[in-house]
C-alpha atoms as a PDB file:
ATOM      1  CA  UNK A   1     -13.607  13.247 -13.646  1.00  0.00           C
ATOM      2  CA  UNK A   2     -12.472  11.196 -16.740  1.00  0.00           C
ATOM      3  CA  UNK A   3     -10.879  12.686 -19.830  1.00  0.00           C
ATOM      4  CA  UNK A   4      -9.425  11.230 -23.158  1.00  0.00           C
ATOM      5  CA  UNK A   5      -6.378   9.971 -23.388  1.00  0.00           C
ATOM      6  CA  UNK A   6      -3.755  11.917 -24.237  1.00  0.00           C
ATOM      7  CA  UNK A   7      -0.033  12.061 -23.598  1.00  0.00           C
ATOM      8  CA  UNK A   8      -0.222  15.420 -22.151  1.00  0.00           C
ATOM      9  CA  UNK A   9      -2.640  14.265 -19.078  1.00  0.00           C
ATOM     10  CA  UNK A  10      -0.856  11.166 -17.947  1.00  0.00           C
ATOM     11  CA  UNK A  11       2.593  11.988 -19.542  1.00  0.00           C
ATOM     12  CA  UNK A  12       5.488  13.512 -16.641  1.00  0.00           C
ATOM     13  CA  UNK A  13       9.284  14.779 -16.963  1.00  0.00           C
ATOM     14  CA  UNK A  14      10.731  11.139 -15.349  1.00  0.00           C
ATOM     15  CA  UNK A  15      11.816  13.582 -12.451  1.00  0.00           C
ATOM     16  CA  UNK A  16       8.983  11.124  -9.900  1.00  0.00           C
ATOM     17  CA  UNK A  17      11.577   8.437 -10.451  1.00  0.00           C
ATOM     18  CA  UNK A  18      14.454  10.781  -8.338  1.00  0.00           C
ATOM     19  CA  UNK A  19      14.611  11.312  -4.627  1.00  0.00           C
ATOM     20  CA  UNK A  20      15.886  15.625  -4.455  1.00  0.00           C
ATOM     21  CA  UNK A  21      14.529  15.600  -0.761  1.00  0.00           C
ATOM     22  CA  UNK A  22      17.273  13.416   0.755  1.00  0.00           C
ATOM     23  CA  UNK A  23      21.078  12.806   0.316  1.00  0.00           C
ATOM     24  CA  UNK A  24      22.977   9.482   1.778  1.00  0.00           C
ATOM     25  CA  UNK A  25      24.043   6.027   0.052  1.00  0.00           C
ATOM     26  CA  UNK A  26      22.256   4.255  -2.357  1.00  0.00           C
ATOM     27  CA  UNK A  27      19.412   2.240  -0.534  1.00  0.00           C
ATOM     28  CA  UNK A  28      19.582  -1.856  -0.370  1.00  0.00           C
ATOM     29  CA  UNK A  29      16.895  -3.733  -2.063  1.00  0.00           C
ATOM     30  CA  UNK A  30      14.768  -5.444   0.851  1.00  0.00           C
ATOM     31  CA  UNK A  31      15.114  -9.059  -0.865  1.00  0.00           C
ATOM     32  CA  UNK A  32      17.901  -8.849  -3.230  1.00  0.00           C
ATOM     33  CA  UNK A  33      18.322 -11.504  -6.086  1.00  0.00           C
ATOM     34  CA  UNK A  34      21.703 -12.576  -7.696  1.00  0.00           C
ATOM     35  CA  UNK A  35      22.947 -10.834 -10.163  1.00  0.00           C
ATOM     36  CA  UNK A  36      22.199 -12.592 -13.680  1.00  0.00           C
ATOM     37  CA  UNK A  37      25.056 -14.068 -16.245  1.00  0.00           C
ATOM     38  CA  UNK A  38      25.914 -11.604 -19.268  1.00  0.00           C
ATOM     39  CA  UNK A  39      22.811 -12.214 -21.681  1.00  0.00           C
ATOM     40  CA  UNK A  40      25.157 -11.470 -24.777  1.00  0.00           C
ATOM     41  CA  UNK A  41      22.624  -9.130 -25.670  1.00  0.00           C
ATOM     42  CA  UNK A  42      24.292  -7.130 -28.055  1.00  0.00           C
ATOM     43  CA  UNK A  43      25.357  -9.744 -30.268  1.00  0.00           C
ATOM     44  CA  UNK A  44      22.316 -12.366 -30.205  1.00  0.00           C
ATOM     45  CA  UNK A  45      22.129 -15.734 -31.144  1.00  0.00           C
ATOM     46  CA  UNK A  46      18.840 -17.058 -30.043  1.00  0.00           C
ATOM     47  CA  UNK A  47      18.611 -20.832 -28.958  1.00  0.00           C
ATOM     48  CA  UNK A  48      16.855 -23.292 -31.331  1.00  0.00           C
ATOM     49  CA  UNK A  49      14.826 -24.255 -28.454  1.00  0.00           C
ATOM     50  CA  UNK A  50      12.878 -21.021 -27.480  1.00  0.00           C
ATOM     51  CA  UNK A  51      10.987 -20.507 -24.056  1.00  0.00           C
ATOM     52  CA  UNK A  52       8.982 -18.009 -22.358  1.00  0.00           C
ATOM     53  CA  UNK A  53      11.121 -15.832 -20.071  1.00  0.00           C
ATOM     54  CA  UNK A  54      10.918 -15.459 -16.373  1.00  0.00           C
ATOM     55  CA  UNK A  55      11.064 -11.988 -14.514  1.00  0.00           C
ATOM     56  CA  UNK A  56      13.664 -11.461 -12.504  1.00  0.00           C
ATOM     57  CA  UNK A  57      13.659 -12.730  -8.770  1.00  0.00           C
ATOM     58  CA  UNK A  58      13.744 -10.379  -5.699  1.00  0.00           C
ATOM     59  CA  UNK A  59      12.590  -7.400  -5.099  1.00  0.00           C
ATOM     60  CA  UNK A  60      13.743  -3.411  -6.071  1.00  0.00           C
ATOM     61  CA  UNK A  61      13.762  -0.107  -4.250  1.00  0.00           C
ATOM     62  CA  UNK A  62      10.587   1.875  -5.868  1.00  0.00           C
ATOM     63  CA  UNK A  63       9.839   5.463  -5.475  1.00  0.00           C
ATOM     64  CA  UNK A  64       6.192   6.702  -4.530  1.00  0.00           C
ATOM     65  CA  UNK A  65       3.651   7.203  -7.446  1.00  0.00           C
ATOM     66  CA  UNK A  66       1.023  10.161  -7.679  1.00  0.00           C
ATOM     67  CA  UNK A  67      -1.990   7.628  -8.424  1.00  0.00           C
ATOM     68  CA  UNK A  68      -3.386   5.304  -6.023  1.00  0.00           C
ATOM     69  CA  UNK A  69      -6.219   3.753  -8.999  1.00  0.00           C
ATOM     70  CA  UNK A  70      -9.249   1.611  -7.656  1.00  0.00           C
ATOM     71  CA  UNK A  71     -12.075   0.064  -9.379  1.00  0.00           C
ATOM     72  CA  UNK A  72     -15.336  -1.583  -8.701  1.00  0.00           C
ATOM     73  CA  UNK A  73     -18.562  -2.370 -10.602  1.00  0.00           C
ATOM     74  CA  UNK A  74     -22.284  -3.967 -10.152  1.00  0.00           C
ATOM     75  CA  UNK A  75     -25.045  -5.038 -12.333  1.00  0.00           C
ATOM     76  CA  UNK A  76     -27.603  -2.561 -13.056  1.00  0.00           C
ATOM     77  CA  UNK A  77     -30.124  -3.755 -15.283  1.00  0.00           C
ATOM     78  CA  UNK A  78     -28.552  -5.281 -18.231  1.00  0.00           C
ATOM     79  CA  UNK A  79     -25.537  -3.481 -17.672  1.00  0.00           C
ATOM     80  CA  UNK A  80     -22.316  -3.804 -15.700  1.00  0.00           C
ATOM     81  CA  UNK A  81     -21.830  -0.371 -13.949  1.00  0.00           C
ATOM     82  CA  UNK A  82     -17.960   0.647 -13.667  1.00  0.00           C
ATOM     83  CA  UNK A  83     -16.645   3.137 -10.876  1.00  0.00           C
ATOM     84  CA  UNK A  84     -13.257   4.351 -12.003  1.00  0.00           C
ATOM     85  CA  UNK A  85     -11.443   5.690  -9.678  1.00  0.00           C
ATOM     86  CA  UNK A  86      -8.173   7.418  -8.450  1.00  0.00           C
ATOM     87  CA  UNK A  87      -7.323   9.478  -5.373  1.00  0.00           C
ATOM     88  CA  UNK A  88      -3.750  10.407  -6.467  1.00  0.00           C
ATOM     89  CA  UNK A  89      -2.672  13.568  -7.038  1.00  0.00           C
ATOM     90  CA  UNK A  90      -1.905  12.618 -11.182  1.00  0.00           C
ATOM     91  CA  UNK A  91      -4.292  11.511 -13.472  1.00  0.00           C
ATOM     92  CA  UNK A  92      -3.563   7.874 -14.133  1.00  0.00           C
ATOM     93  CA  UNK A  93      -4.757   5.681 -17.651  1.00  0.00           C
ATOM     94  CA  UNK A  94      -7.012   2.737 -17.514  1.00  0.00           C
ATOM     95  CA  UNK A  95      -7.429   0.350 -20.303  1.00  0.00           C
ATOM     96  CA  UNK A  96     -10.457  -2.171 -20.149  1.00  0.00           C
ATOM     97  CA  UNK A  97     -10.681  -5.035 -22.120  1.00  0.00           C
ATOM     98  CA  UNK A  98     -13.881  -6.689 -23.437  1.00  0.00           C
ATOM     99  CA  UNK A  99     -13.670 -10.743 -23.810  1.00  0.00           C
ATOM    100  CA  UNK A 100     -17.076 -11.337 -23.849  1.00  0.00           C
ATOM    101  CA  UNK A 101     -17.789  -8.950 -27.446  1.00  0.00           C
ATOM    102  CA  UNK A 102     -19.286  -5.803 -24.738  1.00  0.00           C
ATOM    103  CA  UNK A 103     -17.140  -3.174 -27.152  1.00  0.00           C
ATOM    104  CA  UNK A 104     -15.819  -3.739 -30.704  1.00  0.00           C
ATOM    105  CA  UNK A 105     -12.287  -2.269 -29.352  1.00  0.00           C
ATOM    106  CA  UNK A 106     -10.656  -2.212 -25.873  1.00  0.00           C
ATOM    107  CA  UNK A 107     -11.788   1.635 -23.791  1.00  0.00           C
ATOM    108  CA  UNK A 108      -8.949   3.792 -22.844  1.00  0.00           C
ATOM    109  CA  UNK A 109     -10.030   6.453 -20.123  1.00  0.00           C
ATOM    110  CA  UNK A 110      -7.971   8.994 -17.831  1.00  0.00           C
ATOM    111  CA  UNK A 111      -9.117   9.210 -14.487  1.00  0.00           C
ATOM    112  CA  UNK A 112      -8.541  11.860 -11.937  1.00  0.00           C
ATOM    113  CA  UNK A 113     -11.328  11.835  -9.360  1.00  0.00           C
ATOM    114  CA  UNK A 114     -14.326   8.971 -10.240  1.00  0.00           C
ATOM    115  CA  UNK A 115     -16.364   8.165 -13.413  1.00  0.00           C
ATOM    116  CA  UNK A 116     -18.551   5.755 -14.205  1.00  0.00           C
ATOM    117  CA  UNK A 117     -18.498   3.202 -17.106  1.00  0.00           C
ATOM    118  CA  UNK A 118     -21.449   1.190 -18.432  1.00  0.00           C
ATOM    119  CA  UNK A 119     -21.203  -1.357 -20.218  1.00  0.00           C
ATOM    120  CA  UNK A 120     -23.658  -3.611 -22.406  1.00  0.00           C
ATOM    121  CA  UNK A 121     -23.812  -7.238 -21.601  1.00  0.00           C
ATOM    122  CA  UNK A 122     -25.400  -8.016 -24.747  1.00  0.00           C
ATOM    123  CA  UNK A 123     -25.151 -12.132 -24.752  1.00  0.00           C
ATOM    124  CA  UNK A 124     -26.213 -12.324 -20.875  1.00  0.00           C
ATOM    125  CA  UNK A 125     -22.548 -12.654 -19.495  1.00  0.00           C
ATOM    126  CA  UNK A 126     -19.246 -10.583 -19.176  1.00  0.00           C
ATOM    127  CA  UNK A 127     -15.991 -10.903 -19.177  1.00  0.00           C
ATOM    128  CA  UNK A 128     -13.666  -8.048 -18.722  1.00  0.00           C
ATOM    129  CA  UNK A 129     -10.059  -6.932 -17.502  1.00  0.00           C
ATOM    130  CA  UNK A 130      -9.304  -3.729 -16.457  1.00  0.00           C
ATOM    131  CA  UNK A 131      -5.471  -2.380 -16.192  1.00  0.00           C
ATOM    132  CA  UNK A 132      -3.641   0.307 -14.643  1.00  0.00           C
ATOM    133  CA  UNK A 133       0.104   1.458 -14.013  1.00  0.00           C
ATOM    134  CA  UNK A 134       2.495  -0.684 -11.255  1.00  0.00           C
ATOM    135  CA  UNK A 135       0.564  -4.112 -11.359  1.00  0.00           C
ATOM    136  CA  UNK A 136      -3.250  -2.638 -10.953  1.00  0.00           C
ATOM    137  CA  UNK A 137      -5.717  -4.893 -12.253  1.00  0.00           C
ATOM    138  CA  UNK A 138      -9.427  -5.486 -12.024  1.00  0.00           C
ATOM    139  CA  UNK A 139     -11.042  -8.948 -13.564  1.00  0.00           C
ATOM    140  CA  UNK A 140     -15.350  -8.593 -13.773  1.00  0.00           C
ATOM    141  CA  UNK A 141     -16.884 -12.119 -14.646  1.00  0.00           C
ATOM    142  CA  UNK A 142     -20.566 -13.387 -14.105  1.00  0.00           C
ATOM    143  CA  UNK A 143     -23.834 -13.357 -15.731  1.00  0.00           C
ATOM    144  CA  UNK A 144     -26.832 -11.166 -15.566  1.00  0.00           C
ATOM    145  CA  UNK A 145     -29.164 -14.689 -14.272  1.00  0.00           C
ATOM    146  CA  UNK A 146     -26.398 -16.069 -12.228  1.00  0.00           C
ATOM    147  CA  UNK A 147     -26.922 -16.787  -8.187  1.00  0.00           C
ATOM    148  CA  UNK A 148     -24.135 -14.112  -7.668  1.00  0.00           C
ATOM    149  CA  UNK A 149     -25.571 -11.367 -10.134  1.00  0.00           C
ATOM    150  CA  UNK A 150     -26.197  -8.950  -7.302  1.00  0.00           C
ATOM    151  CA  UNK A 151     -23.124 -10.008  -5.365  1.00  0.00           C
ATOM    152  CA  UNK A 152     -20.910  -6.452  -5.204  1.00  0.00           C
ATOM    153  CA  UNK A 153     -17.304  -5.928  -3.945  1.00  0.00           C
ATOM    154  CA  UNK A 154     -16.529  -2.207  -3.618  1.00  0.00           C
ATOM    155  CA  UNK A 155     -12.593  -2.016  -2.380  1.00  0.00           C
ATOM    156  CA  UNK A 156     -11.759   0.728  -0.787  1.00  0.00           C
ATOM    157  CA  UNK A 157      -8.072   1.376  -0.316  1.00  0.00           C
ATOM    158  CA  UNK A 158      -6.459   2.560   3.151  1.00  0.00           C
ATOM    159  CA  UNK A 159      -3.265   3.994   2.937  1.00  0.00           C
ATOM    160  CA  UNK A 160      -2.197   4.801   6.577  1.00  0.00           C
ATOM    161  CA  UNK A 161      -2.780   1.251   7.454  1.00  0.00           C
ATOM    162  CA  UNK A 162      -1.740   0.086   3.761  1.00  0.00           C
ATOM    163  CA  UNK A 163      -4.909  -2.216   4.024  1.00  0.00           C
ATOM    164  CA  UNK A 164      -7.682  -2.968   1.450  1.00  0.00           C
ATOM    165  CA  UNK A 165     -11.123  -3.298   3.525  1.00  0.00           C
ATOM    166  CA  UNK A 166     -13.730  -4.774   1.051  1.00  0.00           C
ATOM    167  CA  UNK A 167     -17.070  -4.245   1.551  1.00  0.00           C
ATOM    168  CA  UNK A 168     -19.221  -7.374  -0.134  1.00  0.00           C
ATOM    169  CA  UNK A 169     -22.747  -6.737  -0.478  1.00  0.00           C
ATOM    170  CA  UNK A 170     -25.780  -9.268  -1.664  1.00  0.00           C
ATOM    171  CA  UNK A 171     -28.481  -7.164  -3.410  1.00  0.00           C
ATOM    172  CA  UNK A 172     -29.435 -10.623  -5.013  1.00  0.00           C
ATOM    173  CA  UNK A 173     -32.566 -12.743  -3.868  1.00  0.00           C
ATOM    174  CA  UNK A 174     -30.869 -15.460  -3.150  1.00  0.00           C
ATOM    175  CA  UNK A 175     -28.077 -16.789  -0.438  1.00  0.00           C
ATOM    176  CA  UNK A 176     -24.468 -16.605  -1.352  1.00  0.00           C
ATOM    177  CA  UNK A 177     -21.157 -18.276  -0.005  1.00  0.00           C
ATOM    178  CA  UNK A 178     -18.388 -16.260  -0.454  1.00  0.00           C
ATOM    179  CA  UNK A 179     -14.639 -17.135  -0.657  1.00  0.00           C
ATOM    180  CA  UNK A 180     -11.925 -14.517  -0.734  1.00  0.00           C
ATOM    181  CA  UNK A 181      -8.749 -15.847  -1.222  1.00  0.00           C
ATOM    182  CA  UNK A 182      -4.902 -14.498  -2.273  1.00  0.00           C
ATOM    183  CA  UNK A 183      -3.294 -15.411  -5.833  1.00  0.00           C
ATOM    184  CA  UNK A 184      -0.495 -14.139  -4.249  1.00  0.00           C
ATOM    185  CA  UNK A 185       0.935 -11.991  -1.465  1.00  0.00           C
ATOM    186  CA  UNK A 186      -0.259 -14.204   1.035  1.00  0.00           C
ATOM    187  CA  UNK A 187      -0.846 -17.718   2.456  1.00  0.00           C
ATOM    188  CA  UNK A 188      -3.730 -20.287   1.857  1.00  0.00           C
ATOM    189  CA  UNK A 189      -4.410 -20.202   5.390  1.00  0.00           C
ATOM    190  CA  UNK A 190      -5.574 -16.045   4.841  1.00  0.00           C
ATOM    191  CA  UNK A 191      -8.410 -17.167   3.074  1.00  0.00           C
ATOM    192  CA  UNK A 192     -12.038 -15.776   4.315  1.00  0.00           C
ATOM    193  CA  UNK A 193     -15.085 -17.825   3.655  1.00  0.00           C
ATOM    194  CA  UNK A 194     -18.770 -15.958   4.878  1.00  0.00           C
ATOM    195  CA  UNK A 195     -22.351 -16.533   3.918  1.00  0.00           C
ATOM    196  CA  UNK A 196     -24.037 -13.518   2.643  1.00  0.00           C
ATOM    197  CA  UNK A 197     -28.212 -13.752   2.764  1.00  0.00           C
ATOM    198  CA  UNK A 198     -30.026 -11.518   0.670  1.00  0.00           C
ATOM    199  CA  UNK A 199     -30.106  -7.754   1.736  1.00  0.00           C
ATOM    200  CA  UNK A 200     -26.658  -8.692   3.819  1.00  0.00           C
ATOM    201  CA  UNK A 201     -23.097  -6.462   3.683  1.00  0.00           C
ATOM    202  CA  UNK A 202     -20.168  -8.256   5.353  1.00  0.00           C
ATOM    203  CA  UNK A 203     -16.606  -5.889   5.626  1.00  0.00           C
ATOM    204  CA  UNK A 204     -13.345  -7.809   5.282  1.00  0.00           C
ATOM    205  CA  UNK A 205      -9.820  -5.829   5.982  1.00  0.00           C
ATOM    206  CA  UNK A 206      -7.160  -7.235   3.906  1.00  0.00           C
ATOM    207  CA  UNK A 207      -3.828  -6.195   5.035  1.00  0.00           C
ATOM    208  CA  UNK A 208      -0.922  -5.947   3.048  1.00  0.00           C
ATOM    209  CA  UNK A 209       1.507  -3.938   4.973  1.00  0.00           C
ATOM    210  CA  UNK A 210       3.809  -7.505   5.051  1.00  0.00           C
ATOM    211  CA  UNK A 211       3.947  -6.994   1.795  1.00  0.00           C
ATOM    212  CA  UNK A 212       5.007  -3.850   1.353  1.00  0.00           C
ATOM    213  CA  UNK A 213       1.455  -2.662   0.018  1.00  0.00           C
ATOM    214  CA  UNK A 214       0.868  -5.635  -2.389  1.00  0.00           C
ATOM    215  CA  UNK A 215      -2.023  -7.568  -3.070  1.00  0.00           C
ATOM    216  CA  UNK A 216      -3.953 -10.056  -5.294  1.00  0.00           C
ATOM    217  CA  UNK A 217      -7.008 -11.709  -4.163  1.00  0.00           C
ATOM    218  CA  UNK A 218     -10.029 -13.510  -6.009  1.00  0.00           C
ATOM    219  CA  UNK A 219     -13.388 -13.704  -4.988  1.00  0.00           C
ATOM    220  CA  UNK A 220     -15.718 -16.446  -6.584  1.00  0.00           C
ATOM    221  CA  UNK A 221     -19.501 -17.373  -5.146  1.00  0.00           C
ATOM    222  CA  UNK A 222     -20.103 -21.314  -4.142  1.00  0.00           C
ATOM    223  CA  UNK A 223     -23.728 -20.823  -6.018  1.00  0.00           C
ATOM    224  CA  UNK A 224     -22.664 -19.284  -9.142  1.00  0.00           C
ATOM    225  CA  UNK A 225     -19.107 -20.383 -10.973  1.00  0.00           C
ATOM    226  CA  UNK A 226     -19.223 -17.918 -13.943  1.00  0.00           C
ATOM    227  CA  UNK A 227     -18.930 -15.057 -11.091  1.00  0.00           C
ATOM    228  CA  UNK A 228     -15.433 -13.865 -10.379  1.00  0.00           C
ATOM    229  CA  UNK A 229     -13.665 -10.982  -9.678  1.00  0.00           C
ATOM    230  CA  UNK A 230      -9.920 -10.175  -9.025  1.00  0.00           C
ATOM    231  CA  UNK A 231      -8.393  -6.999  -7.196  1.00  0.00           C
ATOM    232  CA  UNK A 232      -4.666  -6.722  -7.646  1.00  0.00           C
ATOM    233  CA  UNK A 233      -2.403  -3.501  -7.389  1.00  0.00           C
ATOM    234  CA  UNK A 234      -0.220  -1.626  -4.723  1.00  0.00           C
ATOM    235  CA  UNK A 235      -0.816   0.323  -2.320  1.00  0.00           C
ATOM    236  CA  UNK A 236       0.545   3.935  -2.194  1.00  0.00           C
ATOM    237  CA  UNK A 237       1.237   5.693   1.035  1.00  0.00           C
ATOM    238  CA  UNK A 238       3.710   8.144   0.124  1.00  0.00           C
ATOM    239  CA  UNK A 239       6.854   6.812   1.006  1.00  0.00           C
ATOM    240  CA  UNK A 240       9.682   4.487  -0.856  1.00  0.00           C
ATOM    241  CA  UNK A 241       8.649   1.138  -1.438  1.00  0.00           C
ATOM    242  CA  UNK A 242       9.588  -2.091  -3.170  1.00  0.00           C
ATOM    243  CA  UNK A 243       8.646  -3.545  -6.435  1.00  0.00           C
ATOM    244  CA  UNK A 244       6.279  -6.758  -6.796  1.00  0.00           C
END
């Protein structure tokens, strides 16, 4: 169930971000990072020679969110068919963003349940982003005549085990070699390299408990280099966690 977006649907009271269940000391971050010289903040003077900032290092304590958002799509004629989805208890915003001219403007949905998107790939290829609350992010690349056309990853997102399993399917006519590998949250070694033929479904468990629920992970097609897509988010389970 989708609805538009509104303050009212997504909006709470900032109570989420307090722990009223539990009394004791103030919990340790897992990976703390030094503590940063005074900025001079409230009087300014900004350096001649500006440069892009960098966030923070380490890790913070992070309460549990009422969303868990997920996202997957396919081609379906000259379309790219979206699946929105979120199994949290709150309905959580999405905001996709069309690089490849599919909308005029960027589409802003509230999801609580599933809906489906579909979008017009009007020049033969796409080329969108999709974003979410606490680092979620889907990337959808490839081209309605590519090798990898009918290539589809559908995530689905385990919270017990704080896993991702992926299930990659080739509805496609021809073979395709796929690589699955982590932007971050993991190791070049993790990478996962298969060989789908046509008709074919392979399942790969991705799991991120070592990273407190993280991931990031591309998946690209040997045959076909405008195909791409990129899963990235957290993984709620209900408990405390740390930030990215």
């Amino acid at each position: 169930m989708s609805q538009p977006s509104g303050a009212r649907t997504v909006a709470g009271d900032l109570t989420s971000a307090f722990d009223f269940t539990s009394s004791g000391p103030r919990p340790a971050p897992a990976r703390p990072a030094g503590v940063p010289a005074f900025s001079g903040r409230w009087r300014p003077a900004p350096p001649a020679d500006q440069s892009m900032p960098v966030q923070e290092e380490g890790t913070r304590p992070a309460r549990p969110l009422p969303y868990q958002p997920n996202a997957w799509g396919r081609v379906a004629g000259g379309n790219l068919k979206l699946t929105l989805a979120n199994t949290g208890s709150a309905s959580v915003h999405m905001a996709l963003y069309p690089y490849a001219g599919e909308f005029a403007l960027p589409v802003h949905v509230d999801v609580h349940g599933s809906t489906t998107l579909d979008v017009p790939v009007q020049k033969g290829s796409y080329n969108l982003t999709l974003t979410g609350p606490n680092g979620f992010r889907r990337e959808f690349a490839g081209a309605l005549s590519g090798a990898a056309s009918g290539v589809v990853v559908e995530p689905e997102i385990e919270a017990r085990q704080r896993s991702l399993r992926l299930t990659v399917t080739n509805t496609g006519g021809v073979k395709a070699d796929i690589r699955i590998a982590p932007l971050a949250y993991g190791d070049p070694g993790d990478e996962r390299s298969f060989t789908l033929k046509p008709g074919r479904s392979k399942h790969v468990t991705w799991h991120c408990e070592d990273h407190e629920g993280w991931y990031d992970l591309r998946v690209t097609c040997e045959q076909d280099p405008s195909y791409g897509r990129r899963l990235m988010g957290h993984i709620e389970n209900g408990r405390p966690s740390v930030t990215g």
